[in-house]
PDB file of N, CA and C in Angstrom:
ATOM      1  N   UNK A   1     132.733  60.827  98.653  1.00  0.00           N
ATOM      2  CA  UNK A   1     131.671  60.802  99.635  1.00  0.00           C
ATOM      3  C   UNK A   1     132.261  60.420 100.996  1.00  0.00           C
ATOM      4  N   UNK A   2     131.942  61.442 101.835  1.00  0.00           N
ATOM      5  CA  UNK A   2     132.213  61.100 103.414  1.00  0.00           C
ATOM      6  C   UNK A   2     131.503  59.916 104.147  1.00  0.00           C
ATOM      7  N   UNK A   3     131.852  59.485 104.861  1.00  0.00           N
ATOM      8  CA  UNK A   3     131.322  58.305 105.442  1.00  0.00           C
ATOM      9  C   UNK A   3     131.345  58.907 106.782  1.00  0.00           C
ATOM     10  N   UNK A   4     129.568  59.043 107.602  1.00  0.00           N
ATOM     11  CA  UNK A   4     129.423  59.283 108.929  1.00  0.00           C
ATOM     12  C   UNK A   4     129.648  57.937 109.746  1.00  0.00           C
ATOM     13  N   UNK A   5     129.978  58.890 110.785  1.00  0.00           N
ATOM     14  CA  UNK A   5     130.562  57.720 111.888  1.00  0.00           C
ATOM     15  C   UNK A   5     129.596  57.991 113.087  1.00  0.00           C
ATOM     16  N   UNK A   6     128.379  57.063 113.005  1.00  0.00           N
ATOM     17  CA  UNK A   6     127.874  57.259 114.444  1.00  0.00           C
ATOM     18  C   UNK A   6     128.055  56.470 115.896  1.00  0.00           C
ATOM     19  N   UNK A   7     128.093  56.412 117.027  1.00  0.00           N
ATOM     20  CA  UNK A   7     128.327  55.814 118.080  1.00  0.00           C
ATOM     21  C   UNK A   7     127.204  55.292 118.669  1.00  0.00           C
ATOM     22  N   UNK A   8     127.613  53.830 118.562  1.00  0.00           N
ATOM     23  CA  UNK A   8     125.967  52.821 118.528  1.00  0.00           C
ATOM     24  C   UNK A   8     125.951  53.263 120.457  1.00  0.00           C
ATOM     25  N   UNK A   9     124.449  52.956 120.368  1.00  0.00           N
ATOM     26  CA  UNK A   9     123.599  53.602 121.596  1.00  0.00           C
ATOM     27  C   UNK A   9     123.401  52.142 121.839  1.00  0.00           C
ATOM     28  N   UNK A  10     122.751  50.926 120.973  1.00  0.00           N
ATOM     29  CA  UNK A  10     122.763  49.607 121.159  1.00  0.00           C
ATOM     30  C   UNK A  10     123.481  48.782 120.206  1.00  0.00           C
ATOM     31  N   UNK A  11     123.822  47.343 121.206  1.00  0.00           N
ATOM     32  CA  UNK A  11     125.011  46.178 120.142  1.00  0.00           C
ATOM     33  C   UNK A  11     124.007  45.277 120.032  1.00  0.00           C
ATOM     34  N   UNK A  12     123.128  45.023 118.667  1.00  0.00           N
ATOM     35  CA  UNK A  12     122.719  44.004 118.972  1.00  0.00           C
ATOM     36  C   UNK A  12     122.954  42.326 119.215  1.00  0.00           C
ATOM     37  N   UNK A  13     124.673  42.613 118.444  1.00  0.00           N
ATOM     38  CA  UNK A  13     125.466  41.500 118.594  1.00  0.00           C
ATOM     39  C   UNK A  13     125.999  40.555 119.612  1.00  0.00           C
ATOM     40  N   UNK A  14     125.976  42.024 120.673  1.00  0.00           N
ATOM     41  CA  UNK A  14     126.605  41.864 122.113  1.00  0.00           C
ATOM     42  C   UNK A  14     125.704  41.495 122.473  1.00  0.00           C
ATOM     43  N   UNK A  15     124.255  41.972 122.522  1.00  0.00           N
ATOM     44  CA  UNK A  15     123.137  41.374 123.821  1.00  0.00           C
ATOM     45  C   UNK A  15     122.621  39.912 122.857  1.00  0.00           C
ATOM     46  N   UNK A  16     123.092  39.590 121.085  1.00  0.00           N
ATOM     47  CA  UNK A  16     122.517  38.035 121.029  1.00  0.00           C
ATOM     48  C   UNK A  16     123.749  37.390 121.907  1.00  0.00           C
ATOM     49  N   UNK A  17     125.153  37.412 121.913  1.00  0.00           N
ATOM     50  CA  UNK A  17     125.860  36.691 122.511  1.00  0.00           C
ATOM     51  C   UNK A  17     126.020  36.344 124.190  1.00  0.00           C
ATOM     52  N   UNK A  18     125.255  37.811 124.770  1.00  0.00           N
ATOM     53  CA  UNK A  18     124.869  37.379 125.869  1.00  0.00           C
ATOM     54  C   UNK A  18     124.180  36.494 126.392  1.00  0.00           C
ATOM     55  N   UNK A  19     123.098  36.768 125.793  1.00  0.00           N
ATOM     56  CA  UNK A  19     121.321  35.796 126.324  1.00  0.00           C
ATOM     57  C   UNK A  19     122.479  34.558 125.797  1.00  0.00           C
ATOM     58  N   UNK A  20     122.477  34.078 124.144  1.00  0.00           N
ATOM     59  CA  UNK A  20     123.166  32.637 124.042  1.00  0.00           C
ATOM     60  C   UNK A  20     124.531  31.852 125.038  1.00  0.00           C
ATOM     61  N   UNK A  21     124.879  33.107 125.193  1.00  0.00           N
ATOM     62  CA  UNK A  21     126.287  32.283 126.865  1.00  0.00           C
ATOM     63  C   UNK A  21     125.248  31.980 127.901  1.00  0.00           C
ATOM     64  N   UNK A  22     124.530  32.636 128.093  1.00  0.00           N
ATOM     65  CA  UNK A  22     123.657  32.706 129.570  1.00  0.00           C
ATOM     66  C   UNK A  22     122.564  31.365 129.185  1.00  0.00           C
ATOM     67  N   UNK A  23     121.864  31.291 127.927  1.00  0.00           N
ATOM     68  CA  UNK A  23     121.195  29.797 127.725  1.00  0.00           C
ATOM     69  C   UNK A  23     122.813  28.863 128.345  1.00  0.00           C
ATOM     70  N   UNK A  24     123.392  28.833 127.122  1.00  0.00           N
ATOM     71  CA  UNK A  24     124.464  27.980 127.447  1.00  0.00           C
ATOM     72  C   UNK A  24     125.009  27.254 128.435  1.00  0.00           C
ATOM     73  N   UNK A  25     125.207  28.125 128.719  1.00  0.00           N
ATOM     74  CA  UNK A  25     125.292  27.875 130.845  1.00  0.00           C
ATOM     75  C   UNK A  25     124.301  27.313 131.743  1.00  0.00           C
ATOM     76  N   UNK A  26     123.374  27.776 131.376  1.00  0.00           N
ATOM     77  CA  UNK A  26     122.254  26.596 131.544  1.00  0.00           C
ATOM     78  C   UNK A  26     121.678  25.692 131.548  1.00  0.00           C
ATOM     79  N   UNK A  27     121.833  24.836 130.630  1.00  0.00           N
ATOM     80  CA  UNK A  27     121.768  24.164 129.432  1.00  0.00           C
ATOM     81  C   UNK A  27     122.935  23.129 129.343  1.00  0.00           C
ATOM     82  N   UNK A  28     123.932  23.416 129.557  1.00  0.00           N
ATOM     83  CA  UNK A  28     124.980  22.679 129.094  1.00  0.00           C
ATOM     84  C   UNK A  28     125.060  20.735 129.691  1.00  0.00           C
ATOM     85  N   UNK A  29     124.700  21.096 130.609  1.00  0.00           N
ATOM     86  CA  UNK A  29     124.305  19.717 131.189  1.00  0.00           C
ATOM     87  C   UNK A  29     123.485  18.756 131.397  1.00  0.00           C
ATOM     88  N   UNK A  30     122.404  19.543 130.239  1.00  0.00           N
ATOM     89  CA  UNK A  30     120.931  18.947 130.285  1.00  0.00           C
ATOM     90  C   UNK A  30     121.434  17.262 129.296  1.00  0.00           C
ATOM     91  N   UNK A  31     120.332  17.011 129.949  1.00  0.00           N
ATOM     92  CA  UNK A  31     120.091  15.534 128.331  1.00  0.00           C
ATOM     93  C   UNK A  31     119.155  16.448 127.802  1.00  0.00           C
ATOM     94  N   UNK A  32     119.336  15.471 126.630  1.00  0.00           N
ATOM     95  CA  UNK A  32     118.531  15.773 125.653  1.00  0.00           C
ATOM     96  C   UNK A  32     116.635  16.078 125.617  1.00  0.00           C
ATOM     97  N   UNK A  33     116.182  15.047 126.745  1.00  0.00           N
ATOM     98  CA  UNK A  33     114.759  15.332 127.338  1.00  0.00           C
ATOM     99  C   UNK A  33     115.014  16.534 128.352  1.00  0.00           C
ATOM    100  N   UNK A  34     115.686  16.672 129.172  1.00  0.00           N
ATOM    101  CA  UNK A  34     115.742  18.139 130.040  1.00  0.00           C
ATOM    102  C   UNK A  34     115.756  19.098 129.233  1.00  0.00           C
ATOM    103  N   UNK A  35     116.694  18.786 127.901  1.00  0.00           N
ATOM    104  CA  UNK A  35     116.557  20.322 127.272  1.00  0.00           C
ATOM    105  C   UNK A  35     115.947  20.507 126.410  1.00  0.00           C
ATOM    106  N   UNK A  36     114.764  19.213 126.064  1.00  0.00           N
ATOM    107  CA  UNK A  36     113.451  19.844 125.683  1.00  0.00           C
ATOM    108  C   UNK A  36     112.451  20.629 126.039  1.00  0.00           C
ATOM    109  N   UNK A  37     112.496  19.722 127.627  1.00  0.00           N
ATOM    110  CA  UNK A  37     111.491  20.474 128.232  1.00  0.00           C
ATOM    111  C   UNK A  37     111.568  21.813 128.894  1.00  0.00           C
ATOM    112  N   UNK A  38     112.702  22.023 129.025  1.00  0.00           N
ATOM    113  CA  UNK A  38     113.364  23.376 128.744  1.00  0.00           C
ATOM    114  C   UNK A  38     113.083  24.613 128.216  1.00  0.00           C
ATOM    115  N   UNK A  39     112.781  24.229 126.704  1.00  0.00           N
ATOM    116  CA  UNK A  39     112.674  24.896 125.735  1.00  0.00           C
ATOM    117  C   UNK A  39     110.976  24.781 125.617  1.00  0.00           C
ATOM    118  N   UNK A  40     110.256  23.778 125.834  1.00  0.00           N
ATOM    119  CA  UNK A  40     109.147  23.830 125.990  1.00  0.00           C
ATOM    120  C   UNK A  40     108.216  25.102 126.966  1.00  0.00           C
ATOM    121  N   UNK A  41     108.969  24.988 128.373  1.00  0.00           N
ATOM    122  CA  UNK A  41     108.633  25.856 129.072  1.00  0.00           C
ATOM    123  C   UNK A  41     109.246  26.865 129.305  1.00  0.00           C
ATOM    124  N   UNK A  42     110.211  27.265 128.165  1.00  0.00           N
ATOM    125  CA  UNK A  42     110.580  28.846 127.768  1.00  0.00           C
ATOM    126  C   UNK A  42     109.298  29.431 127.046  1.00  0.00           C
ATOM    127  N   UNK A  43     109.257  28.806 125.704  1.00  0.00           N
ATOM    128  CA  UNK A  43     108.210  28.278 124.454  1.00  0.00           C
ATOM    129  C   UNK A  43     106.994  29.176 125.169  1.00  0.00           C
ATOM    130  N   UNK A  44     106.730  28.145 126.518  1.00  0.00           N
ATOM    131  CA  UNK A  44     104.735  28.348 126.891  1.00  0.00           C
ATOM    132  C   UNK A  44     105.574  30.492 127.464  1.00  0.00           C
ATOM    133  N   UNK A  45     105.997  30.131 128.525  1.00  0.00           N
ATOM    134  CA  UNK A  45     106.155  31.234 129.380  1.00  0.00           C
ATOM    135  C   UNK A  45     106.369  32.518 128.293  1.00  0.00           C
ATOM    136  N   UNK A  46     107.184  32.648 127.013  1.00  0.00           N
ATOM    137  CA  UNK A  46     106.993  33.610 126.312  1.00  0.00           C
ATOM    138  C   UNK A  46     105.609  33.591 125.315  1.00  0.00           C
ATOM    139  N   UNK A  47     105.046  32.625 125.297  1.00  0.00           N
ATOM    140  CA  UNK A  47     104.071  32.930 124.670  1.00  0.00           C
ATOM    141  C   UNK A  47     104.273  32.854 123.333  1.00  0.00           C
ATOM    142  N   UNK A  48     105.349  31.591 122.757  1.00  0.00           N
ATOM    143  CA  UNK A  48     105.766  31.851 121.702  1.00  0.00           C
ATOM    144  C   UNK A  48     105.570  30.363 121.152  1.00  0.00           C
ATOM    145  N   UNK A  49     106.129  30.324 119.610  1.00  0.00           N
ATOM    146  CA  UNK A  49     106.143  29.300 118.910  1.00  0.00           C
ATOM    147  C   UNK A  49     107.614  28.573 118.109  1.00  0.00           C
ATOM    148  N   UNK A  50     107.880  27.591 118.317  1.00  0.00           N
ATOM    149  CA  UNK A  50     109.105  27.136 117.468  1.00  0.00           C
ATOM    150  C   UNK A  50     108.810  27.439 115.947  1.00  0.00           C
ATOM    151  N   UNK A  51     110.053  27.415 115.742  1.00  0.00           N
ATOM    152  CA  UNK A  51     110.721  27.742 114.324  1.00  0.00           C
ATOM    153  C   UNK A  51     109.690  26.327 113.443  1.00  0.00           C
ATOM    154  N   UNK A  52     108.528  26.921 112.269  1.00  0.00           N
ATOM    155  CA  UNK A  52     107.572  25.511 111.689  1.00  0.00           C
ATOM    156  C   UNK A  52     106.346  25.392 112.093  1.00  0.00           C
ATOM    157  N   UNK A  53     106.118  25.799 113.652  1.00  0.00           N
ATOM    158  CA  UNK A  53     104.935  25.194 113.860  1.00  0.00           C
ATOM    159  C   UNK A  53     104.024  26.653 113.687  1.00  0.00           C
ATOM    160  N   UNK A  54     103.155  25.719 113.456  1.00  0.00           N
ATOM    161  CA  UNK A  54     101.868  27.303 113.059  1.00  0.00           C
ATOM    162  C   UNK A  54     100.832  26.688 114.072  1.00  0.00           C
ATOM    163  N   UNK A  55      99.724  27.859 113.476  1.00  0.00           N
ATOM    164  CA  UNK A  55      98.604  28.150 114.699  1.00  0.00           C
ATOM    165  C   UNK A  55      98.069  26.716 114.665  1.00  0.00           C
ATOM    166  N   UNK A  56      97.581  26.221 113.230  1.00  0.00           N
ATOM    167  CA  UNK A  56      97.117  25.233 112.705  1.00  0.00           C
ATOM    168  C   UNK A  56      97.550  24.001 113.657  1.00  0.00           C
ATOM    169  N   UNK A  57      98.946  23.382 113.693  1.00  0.00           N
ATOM    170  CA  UNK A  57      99.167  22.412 114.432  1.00  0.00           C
ATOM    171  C   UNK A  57      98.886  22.915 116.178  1.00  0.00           C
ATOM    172  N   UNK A  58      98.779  23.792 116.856  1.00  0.00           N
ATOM    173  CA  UNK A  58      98.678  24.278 118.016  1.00  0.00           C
ATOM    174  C   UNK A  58      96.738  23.744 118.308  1.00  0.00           C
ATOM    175  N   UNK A  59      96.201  24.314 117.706  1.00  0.00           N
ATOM    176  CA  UNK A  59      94.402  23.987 117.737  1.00  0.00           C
ATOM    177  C   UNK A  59      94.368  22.439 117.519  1.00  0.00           C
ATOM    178  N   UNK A  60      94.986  21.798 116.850  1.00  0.00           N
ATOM    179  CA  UNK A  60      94.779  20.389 116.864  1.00  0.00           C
ATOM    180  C   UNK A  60      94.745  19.269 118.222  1.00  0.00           C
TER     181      UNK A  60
END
């Protein structure tokens, strides 16, 4: 059996290691409360939720 060889159009490897250098860099000098709140107001601005928390604890 031949094995096709296609030529990726996207890396998704390359663009996670990007965004994570580019947090990084950001980030790197925070304390530990800066880079909560950080992540807090990444969190609100995407409209998103940490890794655990459900809708349930959010309505409370």
């Amino acid at each position: 059996m031949e094995t096709i060889k296609k030529e990726k159009t996207f890396d998704a490897v390359k663009m996670m290691r990007e965004i994570r250098d580019k947090i990084s860099n950001k980030t790197q000098n925070m304390s530990f409360n800066e880079l909560k709140a950080y992540m807090k107001k990444k969190f609100t601005e995407n409209n998103s939720k940490m890794v655990g928390q459900s809708n349930y604890r959010q309505q409370q």
